[in-house]
Protein backbone atom coordinates (compact mmCIF):
# COMPACT_ATOMS: atom_id res chain seq x y z
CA UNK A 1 -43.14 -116.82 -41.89
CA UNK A 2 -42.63 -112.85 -42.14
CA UNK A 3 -39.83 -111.35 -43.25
CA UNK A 4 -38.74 -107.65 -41.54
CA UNK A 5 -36.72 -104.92 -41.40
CA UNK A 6 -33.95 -104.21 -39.32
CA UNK A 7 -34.75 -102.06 -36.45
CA UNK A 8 -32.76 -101.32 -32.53
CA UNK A 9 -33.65 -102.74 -29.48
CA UNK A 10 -32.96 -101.72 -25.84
CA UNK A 11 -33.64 -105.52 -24.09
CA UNK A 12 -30.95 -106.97 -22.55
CA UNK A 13 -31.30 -110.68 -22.66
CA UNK A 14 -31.22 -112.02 -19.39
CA UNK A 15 -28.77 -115.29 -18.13
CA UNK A 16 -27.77 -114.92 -21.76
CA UNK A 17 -24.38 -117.22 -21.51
CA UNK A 18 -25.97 -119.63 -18.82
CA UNK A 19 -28.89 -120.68 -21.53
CA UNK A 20 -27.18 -121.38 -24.31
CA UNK A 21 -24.19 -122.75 -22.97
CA UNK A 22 -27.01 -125.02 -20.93
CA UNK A 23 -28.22 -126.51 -24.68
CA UNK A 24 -24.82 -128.02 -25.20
CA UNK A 25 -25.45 -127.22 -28.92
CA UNK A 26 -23.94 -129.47 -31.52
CA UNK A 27 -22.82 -128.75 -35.42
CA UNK A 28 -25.61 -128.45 -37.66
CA UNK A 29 -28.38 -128.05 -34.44
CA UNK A 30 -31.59 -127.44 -34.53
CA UNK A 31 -32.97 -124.56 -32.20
CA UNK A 32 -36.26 -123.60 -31.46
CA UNK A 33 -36.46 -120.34 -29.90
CA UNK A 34 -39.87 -119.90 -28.45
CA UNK A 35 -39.82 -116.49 -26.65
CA UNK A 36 -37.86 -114.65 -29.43
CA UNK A 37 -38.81 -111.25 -28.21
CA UNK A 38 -35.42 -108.62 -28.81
CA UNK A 39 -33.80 -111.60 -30.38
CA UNK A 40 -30.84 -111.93 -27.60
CA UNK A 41 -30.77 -115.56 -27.31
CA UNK A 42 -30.97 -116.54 -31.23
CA UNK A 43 -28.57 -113.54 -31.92
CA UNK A 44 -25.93 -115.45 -29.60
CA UNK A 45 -26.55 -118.75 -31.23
CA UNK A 46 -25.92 -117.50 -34.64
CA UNK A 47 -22.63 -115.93 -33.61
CA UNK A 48 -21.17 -118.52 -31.90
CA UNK A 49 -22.43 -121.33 -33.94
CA UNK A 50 -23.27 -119.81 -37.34
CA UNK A 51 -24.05 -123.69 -39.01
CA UNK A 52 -27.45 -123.69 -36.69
CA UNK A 53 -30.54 -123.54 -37.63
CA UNK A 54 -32.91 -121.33 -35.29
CA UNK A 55 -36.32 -121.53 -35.57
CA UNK A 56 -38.28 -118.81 -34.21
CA UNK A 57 -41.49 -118.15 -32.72
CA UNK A 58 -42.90 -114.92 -31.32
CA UNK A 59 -46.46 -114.23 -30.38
CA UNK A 60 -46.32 -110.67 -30.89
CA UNK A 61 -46.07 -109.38 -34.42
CA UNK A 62 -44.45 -106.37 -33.71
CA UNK A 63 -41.17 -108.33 -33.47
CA UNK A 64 -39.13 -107.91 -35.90
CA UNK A 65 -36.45 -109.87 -36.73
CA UNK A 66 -33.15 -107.67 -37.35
CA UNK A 67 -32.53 -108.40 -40.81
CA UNK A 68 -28.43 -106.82 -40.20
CA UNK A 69 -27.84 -108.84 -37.35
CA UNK A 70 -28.86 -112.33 -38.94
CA UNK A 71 -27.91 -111.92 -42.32
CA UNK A 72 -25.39 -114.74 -42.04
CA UNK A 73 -27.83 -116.75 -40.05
CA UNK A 74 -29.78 -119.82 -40.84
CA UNK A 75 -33.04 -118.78 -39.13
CA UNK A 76 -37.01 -118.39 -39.87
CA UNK A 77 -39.68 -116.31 -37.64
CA UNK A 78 -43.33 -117.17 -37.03
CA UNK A 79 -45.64 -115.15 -35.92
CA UNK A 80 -47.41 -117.70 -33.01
CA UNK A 81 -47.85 -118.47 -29.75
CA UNK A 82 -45.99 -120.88 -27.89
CA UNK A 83 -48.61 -123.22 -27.29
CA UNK A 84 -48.53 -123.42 -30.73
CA UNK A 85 -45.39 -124.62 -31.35
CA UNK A 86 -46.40 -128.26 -32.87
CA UNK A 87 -48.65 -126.31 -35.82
CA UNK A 88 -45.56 -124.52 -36.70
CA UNK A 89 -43.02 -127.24 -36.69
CA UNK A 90 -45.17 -129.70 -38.43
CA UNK A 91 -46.24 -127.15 -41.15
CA UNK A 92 -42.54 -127.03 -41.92
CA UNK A 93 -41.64 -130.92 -41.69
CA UNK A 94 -39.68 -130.74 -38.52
CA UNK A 95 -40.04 -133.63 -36.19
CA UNK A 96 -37.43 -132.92 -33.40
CA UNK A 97 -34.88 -130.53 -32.76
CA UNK A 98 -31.57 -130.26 -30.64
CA UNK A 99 -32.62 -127.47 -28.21
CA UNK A 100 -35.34 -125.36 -26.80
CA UNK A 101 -35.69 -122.05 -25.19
CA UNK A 102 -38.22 -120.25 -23.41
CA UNK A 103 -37.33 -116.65 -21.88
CA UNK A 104 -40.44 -115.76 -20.29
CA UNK A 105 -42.03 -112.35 -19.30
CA UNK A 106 -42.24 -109.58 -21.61
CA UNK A 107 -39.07 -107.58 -23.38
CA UNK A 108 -37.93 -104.13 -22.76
CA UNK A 109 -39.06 -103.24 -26.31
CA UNK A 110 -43.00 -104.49 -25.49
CA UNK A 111 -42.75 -102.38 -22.21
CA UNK A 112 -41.59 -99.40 -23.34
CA UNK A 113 -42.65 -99.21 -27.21
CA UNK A 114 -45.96 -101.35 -27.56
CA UNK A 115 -48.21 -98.74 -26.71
CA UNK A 116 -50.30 -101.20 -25.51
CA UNK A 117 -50.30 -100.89 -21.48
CA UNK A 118 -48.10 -103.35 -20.28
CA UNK A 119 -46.15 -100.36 -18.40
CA UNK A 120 -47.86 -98.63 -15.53
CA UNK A 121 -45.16 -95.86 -15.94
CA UNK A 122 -46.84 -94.83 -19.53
CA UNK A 123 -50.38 -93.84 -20.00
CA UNK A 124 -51.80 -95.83 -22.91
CA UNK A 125 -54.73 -98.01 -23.39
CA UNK A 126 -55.64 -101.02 -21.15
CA UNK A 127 -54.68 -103.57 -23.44
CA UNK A 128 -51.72 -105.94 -22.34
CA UNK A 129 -52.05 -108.50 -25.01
CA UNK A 130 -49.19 -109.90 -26.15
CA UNK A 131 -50.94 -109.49 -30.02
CA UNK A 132 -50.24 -106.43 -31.55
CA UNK A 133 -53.66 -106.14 -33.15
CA UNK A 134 -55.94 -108.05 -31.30
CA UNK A 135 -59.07 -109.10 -32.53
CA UNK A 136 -62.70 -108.20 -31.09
CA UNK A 137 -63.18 -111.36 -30.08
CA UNK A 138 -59.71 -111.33 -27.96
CA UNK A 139 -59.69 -110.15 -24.04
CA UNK A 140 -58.05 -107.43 -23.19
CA UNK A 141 -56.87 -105.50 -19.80
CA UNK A 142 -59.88 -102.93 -20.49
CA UNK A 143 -62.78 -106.09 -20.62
CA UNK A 144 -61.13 -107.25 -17.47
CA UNK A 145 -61.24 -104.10 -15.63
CA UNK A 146 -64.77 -102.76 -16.56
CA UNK A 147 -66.31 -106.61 -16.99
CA UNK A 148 -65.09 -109.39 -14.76
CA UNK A 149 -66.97 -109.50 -11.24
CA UNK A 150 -65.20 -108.50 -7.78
CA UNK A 151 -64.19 -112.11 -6.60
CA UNK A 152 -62.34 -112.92 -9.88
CA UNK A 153 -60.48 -109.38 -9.80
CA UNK A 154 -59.26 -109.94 -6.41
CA UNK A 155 -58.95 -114.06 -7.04
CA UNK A 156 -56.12 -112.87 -10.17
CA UNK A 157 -54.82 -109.81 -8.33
CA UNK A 158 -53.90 -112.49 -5.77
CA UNK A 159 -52.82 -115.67 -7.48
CA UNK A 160 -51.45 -114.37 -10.38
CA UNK A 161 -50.05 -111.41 -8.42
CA UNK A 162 -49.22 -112.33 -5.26
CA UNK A 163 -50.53 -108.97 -3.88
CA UNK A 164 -51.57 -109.01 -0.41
CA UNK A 165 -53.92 -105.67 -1.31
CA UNK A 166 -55.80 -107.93 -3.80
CA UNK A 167 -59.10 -107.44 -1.94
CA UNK A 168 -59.49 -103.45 -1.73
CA UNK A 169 -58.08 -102.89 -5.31
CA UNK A 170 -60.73 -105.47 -6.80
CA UNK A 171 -63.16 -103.41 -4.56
CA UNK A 172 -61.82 -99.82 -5.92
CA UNK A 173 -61.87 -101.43 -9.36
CA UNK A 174 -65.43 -102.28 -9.34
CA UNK A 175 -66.64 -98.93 -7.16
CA UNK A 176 -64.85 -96.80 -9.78
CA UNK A 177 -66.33 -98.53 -13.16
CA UNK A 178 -69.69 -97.65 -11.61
CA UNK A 179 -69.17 -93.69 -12.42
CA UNK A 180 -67.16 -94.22 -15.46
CA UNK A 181 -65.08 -96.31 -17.27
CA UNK A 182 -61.69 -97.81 -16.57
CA UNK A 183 -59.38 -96.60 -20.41
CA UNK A 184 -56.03 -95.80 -19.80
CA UNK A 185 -53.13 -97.56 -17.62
CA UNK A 186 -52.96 -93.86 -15.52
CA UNK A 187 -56.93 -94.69 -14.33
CA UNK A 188 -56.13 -98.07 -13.13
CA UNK A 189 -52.70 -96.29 -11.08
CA UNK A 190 -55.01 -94.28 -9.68
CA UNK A 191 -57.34 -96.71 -8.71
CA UNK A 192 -54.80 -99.12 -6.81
CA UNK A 193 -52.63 -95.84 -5.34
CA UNK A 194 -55.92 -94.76 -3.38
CA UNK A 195 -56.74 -98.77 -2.44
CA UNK A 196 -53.72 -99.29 -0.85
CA UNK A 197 -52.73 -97.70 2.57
CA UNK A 198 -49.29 -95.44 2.33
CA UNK A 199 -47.69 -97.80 4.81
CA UNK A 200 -47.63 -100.45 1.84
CA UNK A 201 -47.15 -97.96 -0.90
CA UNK A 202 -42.61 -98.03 -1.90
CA UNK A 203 -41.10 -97.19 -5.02
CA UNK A 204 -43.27 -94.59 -6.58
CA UNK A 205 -40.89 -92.55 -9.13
CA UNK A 206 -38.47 -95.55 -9.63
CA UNK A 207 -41.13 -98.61 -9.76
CA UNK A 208 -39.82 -101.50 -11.45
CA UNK A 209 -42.21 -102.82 -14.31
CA UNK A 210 -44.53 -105.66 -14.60
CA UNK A 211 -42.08 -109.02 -14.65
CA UNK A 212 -42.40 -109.86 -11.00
CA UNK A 213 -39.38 -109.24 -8.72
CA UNK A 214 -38.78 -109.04 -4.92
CA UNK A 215 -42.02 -109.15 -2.41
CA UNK A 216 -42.36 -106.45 -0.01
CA UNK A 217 -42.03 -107.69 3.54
CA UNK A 218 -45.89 -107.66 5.18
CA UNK A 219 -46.33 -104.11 7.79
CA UNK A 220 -43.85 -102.15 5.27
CA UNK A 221 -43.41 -100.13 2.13
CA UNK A 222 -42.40 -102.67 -0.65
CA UNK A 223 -39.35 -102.39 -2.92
CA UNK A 224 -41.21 -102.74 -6.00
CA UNK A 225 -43.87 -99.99 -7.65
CA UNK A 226 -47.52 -101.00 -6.56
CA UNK A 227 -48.69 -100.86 -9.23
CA UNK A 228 -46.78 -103.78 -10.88
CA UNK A 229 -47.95 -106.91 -8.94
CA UNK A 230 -51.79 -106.11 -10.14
CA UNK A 231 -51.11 -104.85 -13.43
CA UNK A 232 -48.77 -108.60 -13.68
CA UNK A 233 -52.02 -110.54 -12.33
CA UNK A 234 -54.12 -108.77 -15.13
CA UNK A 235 -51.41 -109.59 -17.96
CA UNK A 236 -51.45 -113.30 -17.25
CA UNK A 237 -54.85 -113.70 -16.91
CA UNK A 238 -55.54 -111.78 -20.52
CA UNK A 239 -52.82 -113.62 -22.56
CA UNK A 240 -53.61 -116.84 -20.36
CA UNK A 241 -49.72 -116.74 -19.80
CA UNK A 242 -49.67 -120.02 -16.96
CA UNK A 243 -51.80 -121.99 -19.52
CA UNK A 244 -49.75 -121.08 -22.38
CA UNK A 245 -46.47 -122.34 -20.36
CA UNK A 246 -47.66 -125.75 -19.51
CA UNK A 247 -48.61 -126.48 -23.02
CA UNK A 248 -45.42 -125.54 -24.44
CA UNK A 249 -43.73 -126.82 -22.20
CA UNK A 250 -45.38 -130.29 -23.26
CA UNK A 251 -45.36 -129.80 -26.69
CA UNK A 252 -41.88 -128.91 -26.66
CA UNK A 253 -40.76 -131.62 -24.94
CA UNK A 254 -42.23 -134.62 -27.50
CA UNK A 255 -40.15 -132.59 -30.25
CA UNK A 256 -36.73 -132.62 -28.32
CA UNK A 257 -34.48 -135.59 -29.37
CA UNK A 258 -32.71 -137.29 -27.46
CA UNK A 259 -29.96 -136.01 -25.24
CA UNK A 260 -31.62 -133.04 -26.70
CA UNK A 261 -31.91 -129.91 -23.90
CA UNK A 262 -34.88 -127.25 -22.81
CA UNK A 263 -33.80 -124.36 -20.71
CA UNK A 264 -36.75 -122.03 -19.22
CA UNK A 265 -36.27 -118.74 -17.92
CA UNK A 266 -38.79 -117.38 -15.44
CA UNK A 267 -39.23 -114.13 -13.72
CA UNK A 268 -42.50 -114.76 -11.67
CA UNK A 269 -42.74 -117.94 -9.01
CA UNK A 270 -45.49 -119.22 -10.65
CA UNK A 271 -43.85 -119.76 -13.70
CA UNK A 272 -41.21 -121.35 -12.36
CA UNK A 273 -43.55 -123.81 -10.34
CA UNK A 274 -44.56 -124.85 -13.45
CA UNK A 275 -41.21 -125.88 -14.67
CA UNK A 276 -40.20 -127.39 -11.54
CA UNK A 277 -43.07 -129.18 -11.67
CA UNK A 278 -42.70 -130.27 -15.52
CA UNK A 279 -39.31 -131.24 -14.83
CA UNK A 280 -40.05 -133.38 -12.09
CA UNK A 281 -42.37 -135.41 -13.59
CA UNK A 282 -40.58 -135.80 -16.40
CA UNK A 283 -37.32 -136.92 -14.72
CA UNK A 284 -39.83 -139.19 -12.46
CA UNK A 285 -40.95 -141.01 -15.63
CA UNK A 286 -37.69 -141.77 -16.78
CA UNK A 287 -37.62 -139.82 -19.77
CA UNK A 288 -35.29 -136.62 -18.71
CA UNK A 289 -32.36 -135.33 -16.64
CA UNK A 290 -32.18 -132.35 -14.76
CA UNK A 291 -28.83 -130.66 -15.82
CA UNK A 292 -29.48 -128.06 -12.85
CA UNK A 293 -30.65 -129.38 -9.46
CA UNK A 294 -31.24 -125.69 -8.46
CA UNK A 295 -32.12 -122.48 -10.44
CA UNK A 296 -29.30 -120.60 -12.13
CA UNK A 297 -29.81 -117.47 -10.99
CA UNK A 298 -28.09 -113.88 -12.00
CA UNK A 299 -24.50 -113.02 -10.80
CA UNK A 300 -24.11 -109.48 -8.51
CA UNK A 301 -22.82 -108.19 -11.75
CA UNK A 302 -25.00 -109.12 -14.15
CA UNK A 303 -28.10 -107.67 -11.09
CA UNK A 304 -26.15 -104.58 -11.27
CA UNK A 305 -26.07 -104.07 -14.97
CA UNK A 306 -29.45 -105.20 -15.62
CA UNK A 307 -32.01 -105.04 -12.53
CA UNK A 308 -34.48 -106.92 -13.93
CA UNK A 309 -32.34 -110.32 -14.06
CA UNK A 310 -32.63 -110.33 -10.03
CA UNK A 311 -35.88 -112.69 -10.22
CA UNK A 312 -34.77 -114.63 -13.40
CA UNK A 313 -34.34 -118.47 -12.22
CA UNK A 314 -32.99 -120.79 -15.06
CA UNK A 315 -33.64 -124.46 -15.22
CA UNK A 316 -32.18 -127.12 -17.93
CA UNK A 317 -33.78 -129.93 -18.93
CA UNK A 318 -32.32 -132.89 -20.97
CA UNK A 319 -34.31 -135.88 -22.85
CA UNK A 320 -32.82 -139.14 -22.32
């Protein structure tokens, strides 16, 4: 448990209201927050139920919690990932808790301030993990690049990034490493600008960052920055993002009590496969409820406000 100072944030937590008010929190709940990221979602709690206790879990360390902002809160941060979730609630003697929340995807704060190359808008080293230090034995961005073969470049670029250039970037990828090596986010831009034909090139000075988002019709320019589907593919595949989800997603579900509620937000489809999925077997079995036949999605407004909330799909679970 780590203790922090208070510092700003410029995230905007997205389907905010929709989340929480989708936990049907009690007096004297139990929260586990599992994506606490700019601290929206735990920040909400605390105000409008100050008597819960939120337990939080972030995978990268350079989190902080804002010490101002929950001084009056009832609420402890670990530094771990998700999948991890049953070490940490066991090491503190929990066995089940009211709610659960996953907000998925990365924060504005880890795009813009990490410094560690989730943004192709910044040039900074290929990292992308989600740990703030990693450790030597840890993958990064820069080992996939310069390392992994052509077939499994273009096999992520695709499936985790639902690019339809997969093929001719993995090629570019592996014909450029041959003269030198791939370092900074800028070298990989360059790399997929020349790989993909102008006709598919759209959004060059206003490209939207790495969290998914709307798919560019096939024969035209798409609406999103092409750099972001591969450098998405590469950030899933290094923090093993997919993997991570259906674990937690398990594990949280044997600590939920019943009548007890899990709300996922996802910004990529193949997250929220996953959750569809999870959901569907669990409500199969017997065991759980959908509160949500359908995704909660973004109002026009809150799309206006905040962009990146237009691919943000909600879906409530609850244990019976």
């Amino acid at each position: 448990m780590t203790k922090t100072e208070s510092v700003e944030t410029r995230h905007r937590t997205v389907l905010l209201n929709e989340a929480i008010e989708g936990l049907n929190l009690r007096p004297n709940s139990l929260v586990l927050d599992c994506t606490f990221g700019g601290g929206g979602h735990s920040l909400e709690i605390c105000q409008r139920c100050p008597d819960v206790k939120i337990i939080a879990i972030d995978q990268d360390q350079s989190v902080l919690v804002r010490g101002d902002k929950f001084q009056y809160c009832d609420i402890s941060f670990f530094n771990e990932n998700f999948r991890n979730l049953d070490k940490v609630l066991e090491k503190i003697g929990i066995a089940e808790v009211d709610g659960i929340i996953f907000d998925l995807g990365l924060s504005s704060d880890q795009l813009e301030n990490s410094g560690r190359g989730f943004s192709f808008m910044k040039d900074e080293p290929l990292l992308m993990t989600m740990k703030e230090n990693p450790l030597p034995e840890d993958i990064t961005a820069k080992d996939v690049v310069n390392t992994w073969g052509e077939k499994s470049l273009a096999d992520i670029i695709y499936g985790y990034g639902e690019e339809k250039q997969a093929r001719p970037i993995a090629k570019a990828i592996v014909e450029f490493r041959k003269q030198q090596e791939i370092k900074t986010t800028f070298d990989l831009v360059a790399i997929i600008e020349k790989a993909i034909p102008a006709r598919f090139r759209g959004g060059h000075a206003k490209g939207l960052p790495a969290f998914g988002g709307a798919k560019g019709d096939q024969g035209r320019a798409s609406k999103i920055h092409y750099a972001t589907k591969t450098f998405q593919a590469i950030r899933i595949a290094v923090n093993d993002e997919l993997g991570a989800l259906s674990e937690g997603l398990e594990k949280g579900f044997k600590f939920l009590k019943k009548e007890g509620r899990m709300s996922v937000i996802s910004f990529h489809s193949l997250e929220d496969r996953i959750a569809k999925k999870f959901y569907k077997v669990k409500e199969q079995a017997g065991v759980a409820r959908l509160i949500n036949k359908k995704p909660i999605t973004a109002s026009k407004g809150e799309i206006r406000n905040n962009p990146r909330s237009r691919s943000a799909k909600l879906r409530i679970l609850s244990r019976i």
